[in-house]
C-alpha atoms as a PDB file:
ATOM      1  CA  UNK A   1      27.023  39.634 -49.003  1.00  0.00           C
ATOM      2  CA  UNK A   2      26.236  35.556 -49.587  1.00  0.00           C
ATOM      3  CA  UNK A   3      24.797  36.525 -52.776  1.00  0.00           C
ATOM      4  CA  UNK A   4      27.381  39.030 -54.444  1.00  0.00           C
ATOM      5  CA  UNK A   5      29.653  35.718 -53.480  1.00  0.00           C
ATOM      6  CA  UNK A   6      27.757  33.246 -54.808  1.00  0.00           C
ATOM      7  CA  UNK A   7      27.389  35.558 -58.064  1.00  0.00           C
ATOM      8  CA  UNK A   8      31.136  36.453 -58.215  1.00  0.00           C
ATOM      9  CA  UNK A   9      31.857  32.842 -57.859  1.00  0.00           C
ATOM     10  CA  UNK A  10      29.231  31.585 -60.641  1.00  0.00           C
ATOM     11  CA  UNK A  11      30.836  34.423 -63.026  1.00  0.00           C
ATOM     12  CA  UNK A  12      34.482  32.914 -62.020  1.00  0.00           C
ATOM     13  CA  UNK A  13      33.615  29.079 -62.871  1.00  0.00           C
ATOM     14  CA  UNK A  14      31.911  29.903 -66.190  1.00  0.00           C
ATOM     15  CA  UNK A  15      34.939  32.263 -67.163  1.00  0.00           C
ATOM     16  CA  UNK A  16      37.217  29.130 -66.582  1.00  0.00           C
ATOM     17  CA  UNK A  17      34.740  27.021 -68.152  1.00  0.00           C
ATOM     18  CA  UNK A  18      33.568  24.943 -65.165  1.00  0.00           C
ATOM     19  CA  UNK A  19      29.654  24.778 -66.037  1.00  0.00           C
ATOM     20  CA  UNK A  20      28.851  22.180 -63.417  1.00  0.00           C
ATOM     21  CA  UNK A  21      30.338  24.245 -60.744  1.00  0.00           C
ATOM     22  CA  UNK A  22      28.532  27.545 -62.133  1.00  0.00           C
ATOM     23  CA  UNK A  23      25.315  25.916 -62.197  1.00  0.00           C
ATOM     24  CA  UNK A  24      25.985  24.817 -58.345  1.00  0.00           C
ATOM     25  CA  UNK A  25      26.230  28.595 -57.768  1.00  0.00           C
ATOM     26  CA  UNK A  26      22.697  29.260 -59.549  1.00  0.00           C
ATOM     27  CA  UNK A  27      21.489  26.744 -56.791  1.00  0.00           C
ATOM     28  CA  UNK A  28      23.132  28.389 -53.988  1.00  0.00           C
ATOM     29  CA  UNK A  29      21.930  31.590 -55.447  1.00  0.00           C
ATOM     30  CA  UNK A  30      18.313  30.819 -55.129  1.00  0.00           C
ATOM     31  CA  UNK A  31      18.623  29.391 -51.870  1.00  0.00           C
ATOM     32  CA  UNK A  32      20.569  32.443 -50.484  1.00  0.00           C
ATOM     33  CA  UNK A  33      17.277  34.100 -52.302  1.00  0.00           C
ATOM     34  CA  UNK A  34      14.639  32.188 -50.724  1.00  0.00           C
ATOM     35  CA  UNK A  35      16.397  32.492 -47.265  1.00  0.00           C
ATOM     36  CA  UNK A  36      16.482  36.058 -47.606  1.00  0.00           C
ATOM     37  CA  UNK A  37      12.495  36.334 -48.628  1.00  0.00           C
ATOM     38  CA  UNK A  38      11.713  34.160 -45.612  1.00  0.00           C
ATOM     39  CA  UNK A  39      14.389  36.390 -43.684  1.00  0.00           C
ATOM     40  CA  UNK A  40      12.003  39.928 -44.654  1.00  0.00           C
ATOM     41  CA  UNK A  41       8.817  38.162 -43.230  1.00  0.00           C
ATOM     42  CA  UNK A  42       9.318  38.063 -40.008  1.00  0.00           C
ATOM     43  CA  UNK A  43       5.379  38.513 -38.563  1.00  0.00           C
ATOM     44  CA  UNK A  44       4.389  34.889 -40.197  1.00  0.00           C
ATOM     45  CA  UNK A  45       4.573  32.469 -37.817  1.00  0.00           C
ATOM     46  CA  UNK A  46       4.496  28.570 -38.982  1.00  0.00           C
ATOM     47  CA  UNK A  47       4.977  25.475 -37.365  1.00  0.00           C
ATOM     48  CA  UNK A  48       8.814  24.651 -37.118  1.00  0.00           C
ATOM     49  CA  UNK A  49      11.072  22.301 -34.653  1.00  0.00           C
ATOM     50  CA  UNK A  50      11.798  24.150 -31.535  1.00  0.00           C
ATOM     51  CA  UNK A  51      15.461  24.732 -30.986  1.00  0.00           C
ATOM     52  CA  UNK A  52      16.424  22.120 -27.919  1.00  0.00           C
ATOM     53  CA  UNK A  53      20.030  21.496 -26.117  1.00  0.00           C
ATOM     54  CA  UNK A  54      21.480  17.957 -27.238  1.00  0.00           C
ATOM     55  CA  UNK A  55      22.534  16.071 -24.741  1.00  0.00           C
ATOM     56  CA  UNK A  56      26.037  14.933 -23.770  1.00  0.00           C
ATOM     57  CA  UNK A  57      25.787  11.751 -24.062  1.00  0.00           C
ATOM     58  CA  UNK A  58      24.485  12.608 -27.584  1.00  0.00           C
ATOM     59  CA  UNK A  59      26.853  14.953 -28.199  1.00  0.00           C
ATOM     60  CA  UNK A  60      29.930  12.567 -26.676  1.00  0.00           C
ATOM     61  CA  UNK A  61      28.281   9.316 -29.052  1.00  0.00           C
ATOM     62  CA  UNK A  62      28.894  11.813 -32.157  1.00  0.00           C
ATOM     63  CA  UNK A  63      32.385  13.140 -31.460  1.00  0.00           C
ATOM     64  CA  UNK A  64      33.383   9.077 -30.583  1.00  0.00           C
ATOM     65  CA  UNK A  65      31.814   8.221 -34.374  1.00  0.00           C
ATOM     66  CA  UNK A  66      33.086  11.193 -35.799  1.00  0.00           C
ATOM     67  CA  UNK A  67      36.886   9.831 -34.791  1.00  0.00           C
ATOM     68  CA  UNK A  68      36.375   6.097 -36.507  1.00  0.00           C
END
């Protein structure tokens, strides 16, 4: 569905002749490609960041930053 989007939205900016923001979409194209060929191989395993909890303090620091 991210795809047929990204492609309606590339054929939209080139109709109205915004080439910068077509050729975004051809980015977000290929990445919405590449996500979905790492998606279909699921029995590789590689080394990648283990998903952890952030702490509140953390979490409280980044809201408070966010604000200013």
């Amino acid at each position: 569905i991210g795809l047929v989007m990204v492609l309606i939205y590339g054929w939209l900016f080139f109709d109205v002749k915004l080439y910068s923001g077509m050729l975004l979409q051809v980015a977000y194209a290929a990445l919405q490609l590449y996500g979905w060929w790492q998606w279909k191989r699921p029995g590789r395993v590689e080394d990648a960041r283990q998903v952890s909890r952030l702490a509140v303090p953390a979490v409280a620091a980044g809201l408070a930053g966010g604000l200013l």
